[in-house]
PDB file of N, CA and C in Angstrom:
ATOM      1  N   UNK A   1      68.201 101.059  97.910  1.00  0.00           N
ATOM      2  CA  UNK A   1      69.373 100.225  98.091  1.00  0.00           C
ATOM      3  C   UNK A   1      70.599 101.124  98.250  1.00  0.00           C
ATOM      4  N   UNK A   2      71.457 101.041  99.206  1.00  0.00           N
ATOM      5  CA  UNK A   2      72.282 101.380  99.490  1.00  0.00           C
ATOM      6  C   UNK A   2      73.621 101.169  98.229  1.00  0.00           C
ATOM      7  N   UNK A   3      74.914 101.761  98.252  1.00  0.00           N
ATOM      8  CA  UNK A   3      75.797 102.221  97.786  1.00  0.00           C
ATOM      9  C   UNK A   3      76.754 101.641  98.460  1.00  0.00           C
ATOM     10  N   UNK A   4      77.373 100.237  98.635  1.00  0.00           N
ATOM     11  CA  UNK A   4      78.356  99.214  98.996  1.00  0.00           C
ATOM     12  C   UNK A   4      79.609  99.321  98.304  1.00  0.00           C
ATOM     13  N   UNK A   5      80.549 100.104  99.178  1.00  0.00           N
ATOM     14  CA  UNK A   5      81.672  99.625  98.727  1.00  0.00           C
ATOM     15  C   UNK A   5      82.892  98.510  99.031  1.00  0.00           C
ATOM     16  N   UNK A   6      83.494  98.048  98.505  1.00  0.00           N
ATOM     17  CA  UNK A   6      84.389  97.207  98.657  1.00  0.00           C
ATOM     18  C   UNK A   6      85.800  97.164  97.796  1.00  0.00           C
ATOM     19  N   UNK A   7      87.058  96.586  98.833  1.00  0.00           N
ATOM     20  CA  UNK A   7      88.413  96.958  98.069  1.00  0.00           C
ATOM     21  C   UNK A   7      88.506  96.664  95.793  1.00  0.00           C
ATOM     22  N   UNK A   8      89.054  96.830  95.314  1.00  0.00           N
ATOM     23  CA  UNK A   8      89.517  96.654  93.980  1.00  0.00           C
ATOM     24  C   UNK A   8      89.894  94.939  94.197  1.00  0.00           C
ATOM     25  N   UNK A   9      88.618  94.549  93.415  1.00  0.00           N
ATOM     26  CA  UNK A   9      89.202  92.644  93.128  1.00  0.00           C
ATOM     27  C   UNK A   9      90.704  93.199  92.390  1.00  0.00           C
ATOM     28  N   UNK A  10      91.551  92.526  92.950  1.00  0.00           N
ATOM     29  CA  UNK A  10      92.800  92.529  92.297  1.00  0.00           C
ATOM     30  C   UNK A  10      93.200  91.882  90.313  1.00  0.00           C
ATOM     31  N   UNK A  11      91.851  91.240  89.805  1.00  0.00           N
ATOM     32  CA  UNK A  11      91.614  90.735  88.769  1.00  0.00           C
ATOM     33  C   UNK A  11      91.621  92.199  87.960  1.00  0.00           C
ATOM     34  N   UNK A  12      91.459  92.995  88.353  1.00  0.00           N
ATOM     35  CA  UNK A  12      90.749  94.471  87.791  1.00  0.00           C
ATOM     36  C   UNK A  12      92.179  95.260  87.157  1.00  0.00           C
ATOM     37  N   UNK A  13      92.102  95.361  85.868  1.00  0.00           N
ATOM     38  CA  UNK A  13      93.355  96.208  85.652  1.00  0.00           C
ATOM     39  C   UNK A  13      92.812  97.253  85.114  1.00  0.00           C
ATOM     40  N   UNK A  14      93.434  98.800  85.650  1.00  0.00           N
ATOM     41  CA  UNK A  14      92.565  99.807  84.968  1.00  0.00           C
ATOM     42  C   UNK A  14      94.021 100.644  84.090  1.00  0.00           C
ATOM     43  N   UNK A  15      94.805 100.215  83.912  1.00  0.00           N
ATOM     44  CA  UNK A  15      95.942 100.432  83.279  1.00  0.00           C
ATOM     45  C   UNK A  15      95.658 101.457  81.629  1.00  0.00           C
ATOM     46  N   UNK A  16      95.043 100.537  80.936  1.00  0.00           N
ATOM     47  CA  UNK A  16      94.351 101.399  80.029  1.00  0.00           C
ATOM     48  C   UNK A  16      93.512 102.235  79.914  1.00  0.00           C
ATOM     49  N   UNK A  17      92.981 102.419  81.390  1.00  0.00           N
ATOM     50  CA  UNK A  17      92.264 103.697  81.250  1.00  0.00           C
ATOM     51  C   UNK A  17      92.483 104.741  81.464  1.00  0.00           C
ATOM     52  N   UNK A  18      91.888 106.239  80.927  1.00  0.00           N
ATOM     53  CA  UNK A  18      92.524 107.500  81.340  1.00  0.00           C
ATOM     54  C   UNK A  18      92.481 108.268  81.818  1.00  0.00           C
ATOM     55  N   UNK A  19      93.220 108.819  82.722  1.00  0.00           N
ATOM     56  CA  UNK A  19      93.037 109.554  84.121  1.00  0.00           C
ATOM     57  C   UNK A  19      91.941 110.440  83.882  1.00  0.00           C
ATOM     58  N   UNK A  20      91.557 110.106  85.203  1.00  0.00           N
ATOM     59  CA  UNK A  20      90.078 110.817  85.838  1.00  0.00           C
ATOM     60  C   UNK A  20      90.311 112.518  86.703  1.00  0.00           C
ATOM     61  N   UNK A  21      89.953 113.179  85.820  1.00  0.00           N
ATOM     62  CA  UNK A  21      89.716 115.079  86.708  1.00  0.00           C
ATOM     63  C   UNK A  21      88.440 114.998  87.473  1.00  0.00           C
ATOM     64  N   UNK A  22      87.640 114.848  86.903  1.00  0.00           N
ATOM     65  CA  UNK A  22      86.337 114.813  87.879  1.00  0.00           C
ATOM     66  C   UNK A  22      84.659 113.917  87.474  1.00  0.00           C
ATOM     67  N   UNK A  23      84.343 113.162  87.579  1.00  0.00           N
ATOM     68  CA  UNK A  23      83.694 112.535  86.870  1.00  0.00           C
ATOM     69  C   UNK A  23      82.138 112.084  87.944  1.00  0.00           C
ATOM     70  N   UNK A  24      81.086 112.759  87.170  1.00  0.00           N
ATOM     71  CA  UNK A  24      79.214 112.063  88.047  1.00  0.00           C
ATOM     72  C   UNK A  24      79.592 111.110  87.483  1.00  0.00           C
ATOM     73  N   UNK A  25      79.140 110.142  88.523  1.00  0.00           N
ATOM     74  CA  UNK A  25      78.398 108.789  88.039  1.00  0.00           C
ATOM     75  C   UNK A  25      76.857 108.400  88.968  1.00  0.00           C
ATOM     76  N   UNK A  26      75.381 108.108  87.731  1.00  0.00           N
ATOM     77  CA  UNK A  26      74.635 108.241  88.053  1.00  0.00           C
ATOM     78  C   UNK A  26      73.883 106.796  88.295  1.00  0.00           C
ATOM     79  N   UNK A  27      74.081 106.055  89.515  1.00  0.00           N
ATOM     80  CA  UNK A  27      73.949 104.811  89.397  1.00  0.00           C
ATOM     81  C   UNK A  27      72.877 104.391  88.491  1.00  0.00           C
ATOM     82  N   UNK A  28      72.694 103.225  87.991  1.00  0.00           N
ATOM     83  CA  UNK A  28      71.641 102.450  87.201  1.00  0.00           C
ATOM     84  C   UNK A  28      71.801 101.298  87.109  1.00  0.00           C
ATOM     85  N   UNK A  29      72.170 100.499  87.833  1.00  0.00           N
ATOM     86  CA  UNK A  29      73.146  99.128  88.523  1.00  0.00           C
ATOM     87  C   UNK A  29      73.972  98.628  87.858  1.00  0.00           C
ATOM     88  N   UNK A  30      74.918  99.892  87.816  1.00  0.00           N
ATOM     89  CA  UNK A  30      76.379  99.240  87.107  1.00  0.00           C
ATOM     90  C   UNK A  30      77.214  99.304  87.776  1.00  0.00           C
ATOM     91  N   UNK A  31      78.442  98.156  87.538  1.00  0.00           N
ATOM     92  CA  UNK A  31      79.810  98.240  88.214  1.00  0.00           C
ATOM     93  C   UNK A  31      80.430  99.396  88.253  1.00  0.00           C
ATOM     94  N   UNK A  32      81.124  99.975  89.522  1.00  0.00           N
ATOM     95  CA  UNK A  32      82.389 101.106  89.024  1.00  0.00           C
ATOM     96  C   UNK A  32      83.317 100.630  89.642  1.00  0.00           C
ATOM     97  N   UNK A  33      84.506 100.917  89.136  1.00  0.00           N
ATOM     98  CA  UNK A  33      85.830 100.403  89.789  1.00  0.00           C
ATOM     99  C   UNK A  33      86.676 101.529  89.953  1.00  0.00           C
ATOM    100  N   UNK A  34      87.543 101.851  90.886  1.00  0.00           N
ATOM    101  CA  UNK A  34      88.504 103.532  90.805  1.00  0.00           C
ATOM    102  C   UNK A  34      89.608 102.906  91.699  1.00  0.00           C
ATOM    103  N   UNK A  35      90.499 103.475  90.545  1.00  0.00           N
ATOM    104  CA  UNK A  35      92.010 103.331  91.492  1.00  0.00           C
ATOM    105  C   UNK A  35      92.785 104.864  91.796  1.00  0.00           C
ATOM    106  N   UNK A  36      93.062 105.329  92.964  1.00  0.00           N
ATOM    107  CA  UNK A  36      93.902 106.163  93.162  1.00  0.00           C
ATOM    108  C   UNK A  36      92.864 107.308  93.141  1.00  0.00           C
ATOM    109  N   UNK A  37      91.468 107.461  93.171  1.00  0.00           N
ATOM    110  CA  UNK A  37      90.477 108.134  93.414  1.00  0.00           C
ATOM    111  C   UNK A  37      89.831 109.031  94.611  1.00  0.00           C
ATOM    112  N   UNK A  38      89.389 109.597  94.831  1.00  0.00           N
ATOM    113  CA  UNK A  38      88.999 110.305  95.746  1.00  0.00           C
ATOM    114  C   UNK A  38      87.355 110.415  95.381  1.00  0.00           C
ATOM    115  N   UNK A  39      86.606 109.347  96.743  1.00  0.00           N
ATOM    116  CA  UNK A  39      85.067 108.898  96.050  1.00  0.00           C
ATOM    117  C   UNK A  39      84.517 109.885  96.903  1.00  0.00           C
ATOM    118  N   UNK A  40      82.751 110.430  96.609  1.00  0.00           N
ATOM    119  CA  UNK A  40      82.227 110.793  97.436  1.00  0.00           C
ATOM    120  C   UNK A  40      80.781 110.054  96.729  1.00  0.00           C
ATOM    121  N   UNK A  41      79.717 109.704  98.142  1.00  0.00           N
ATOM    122  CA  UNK A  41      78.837 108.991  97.444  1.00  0.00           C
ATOM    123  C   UNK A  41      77.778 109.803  97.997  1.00  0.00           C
ATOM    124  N   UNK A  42      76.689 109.794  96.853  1.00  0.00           N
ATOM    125  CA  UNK A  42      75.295 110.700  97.274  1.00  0.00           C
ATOM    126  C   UNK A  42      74.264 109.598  97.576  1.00  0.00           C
ATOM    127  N   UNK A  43      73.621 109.549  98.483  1.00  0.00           N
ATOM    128  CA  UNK A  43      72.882 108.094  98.377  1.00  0.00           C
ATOM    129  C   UNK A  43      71.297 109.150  99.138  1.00  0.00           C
ATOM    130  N   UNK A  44      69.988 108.995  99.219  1.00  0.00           N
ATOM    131  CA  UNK A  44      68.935 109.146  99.577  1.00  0.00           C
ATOM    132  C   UNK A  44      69.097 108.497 100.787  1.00  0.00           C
ATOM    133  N   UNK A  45      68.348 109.193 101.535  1.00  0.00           N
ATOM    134  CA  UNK A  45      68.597 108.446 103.243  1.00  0.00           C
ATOM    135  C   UNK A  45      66.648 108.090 103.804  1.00  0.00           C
ATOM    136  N   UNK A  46      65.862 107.249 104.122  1.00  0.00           N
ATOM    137  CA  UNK A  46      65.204 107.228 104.448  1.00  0.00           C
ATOM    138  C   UNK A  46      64.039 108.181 104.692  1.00  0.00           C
ATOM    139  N   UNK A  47      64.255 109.429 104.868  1.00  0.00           N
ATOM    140  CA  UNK A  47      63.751 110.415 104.990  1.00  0.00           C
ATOM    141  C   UNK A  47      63.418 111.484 103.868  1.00  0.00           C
ATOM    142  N   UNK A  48      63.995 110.396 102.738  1.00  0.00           N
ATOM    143  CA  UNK A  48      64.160 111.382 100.962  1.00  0.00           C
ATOM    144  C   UNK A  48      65.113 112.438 100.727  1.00  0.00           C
ATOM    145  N   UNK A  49      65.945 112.103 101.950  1.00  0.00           N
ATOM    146  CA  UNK A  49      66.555 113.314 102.007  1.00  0.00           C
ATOM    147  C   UNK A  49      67.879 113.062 101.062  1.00  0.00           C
ATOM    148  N   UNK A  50      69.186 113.501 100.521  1.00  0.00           N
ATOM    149  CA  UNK A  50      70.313 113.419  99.598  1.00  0.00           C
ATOM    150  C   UNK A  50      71.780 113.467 101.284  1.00  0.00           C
ATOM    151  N   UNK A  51      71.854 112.729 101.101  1.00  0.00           N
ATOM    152  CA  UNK A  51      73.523 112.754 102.273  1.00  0.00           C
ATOM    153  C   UNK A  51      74.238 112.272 101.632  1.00  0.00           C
ATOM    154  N   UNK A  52      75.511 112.588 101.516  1.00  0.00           N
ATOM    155  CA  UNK A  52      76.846 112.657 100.990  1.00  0.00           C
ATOM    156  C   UNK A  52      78.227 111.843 102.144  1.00  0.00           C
ATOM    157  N   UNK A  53      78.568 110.869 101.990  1.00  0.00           N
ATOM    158  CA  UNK A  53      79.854 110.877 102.415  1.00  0.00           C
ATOM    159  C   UNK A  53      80.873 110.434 101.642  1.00  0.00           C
ATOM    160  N   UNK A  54      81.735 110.899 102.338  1.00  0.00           N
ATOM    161  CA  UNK A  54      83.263 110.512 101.592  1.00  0.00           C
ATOM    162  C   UNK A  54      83.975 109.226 102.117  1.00  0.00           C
ATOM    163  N   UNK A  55      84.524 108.368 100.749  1.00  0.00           N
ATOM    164  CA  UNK A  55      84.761 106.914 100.800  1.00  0.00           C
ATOM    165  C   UNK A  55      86.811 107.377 101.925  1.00  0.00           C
ATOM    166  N   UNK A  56      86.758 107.787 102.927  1.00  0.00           N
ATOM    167  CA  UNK A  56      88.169 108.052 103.504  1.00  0.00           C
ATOM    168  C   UNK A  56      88.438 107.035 103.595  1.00  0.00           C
ATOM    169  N   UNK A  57      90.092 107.053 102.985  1.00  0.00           N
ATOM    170  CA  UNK A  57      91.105 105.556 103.047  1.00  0.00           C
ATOM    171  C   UNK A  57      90.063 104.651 102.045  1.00  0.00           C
ATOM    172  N   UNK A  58      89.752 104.899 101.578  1.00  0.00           N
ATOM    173  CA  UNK A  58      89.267 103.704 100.200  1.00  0.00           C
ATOM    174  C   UNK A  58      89.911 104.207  98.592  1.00  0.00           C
ATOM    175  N   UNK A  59      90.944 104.673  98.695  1.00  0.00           N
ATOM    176  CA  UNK A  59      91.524 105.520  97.178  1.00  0.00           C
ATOM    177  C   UNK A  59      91.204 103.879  96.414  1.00  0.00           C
ATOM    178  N   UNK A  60      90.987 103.055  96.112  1.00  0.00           N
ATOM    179  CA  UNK A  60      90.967 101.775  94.991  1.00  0.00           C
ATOM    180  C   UNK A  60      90.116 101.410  95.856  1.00  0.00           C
ATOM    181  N   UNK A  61      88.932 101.049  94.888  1.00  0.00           N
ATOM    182  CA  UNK A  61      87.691 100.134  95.432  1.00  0.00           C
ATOM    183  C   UNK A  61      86.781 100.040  94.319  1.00  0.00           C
ATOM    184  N   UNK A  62      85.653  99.457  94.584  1.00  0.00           N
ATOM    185  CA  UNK A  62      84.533  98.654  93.316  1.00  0.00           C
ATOM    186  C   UNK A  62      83.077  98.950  93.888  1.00  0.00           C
ATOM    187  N   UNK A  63      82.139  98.677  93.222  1.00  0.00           N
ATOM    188  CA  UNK A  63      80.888  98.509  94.226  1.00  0.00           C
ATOM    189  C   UNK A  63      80.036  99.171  93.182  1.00  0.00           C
ATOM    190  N   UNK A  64      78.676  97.583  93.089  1.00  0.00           N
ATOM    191  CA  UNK A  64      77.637  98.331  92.449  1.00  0.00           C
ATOM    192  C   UNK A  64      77.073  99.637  92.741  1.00  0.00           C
ATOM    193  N   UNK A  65      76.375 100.065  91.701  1.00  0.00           N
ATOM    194  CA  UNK A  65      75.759 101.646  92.035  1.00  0.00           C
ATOM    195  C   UNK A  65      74.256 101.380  91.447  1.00  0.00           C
ATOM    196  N   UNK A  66      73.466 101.051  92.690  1.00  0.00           N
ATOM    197  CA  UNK A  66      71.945 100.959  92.418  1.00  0.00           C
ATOM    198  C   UNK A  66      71.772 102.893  92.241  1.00  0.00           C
ATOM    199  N   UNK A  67      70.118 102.550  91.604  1.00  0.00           N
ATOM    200  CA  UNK A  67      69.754 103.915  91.010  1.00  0.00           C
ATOM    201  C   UNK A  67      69.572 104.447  92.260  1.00  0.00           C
ATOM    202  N   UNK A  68      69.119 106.011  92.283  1.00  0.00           N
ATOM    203  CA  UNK A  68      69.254 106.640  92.963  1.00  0.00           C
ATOM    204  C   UNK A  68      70.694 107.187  94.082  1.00  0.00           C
ATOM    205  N   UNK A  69      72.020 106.342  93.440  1.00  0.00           N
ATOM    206  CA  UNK A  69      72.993 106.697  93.968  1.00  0.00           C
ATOM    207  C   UNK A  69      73.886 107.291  93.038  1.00  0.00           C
ATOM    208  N   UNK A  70      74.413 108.195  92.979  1.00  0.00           N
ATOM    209  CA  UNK A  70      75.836 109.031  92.726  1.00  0.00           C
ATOM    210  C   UNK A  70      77.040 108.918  93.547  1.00  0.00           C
ATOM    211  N   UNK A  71      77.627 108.899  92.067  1.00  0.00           N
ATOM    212  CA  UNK A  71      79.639 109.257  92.910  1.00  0.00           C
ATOM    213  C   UNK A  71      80.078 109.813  91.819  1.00  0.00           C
ATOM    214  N   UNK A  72      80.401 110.979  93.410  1.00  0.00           N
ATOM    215  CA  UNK A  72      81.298 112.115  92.268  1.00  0.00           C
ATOM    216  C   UNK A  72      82.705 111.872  92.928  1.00  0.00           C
ATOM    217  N   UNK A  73      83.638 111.657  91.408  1.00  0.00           N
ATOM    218  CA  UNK A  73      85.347 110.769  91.598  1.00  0.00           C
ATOM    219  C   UNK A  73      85.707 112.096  90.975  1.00  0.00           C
ATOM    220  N   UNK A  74      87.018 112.055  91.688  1.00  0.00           N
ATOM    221  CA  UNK A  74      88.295 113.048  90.993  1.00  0.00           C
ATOM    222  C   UNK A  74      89.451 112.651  91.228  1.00  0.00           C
ATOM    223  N   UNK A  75      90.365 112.450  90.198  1.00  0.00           N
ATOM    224  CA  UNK A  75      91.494 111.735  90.413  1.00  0.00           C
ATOM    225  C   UNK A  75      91.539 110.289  90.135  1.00  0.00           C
ATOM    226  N   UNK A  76      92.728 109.477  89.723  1.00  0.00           N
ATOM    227  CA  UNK A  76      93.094 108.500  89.444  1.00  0.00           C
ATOM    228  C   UNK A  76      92.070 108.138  88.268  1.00  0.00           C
ATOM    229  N   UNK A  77      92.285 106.765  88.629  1.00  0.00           N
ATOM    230  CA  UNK A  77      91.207 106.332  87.448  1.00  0.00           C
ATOM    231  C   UNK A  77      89.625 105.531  87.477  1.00  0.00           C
ATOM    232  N   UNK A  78      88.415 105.908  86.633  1.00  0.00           N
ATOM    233  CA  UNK A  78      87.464 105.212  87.377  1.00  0.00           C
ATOM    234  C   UNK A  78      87.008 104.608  86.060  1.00  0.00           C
ATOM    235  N   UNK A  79      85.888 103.461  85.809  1.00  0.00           N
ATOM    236  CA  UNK A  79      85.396 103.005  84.758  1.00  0.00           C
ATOM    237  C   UNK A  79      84.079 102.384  84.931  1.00  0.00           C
ATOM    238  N   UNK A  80      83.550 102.201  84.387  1.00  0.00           N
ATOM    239  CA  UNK A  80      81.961 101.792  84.980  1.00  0.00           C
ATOM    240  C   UNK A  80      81.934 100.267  83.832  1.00  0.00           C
ATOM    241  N   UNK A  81      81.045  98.879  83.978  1.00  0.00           N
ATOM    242  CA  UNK A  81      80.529  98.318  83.652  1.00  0.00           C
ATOM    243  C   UNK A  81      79.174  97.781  83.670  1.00  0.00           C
ATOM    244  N   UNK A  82      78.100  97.763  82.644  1.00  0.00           N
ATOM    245  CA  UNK A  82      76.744  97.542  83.001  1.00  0.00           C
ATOM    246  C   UNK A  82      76.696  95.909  83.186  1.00  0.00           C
TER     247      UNK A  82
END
């Protein structure tokens, strides 16, 4: 399963949380949410192989993280929910 992102539901306040330097996240189908972030997502590609792209122009966005996907965030703020 792929690694879907989509903008920050505006319901989402990450106000209390505290700034992000660099942070794995190792999917296991939990929510992540990042504001002001800089995403890059590792996802398995058909071939077993590991490809990497970068979420450009998405600094605030959400999106489950089925297993086998990673995001490595730096900057702003990110938070995960199971």
């Amino acid at each position: 399963m792929a690694f879907e992102e989509k903008p920050l539901d505006s319901s989402i306040n990450l106000d209390a949380v505290l700034e992000n330097r660099v942070t794995m996240i190792v999917g296991k189908g939990q929510m992540v949410y990042w504001q002001g972030s800089n995403v890059t997502v590792y996802e398995i590609d058909d071939e077993g192989r590991e490809q990497a792209r970068k979420l450009v122009g998405m600094p605030n966005g959400q999106g489950l993280a089925p297993e086998g996907v990673k995001l490595y965030i730096t900057k702003g703020k990110v938070t995960e929910q199971s």
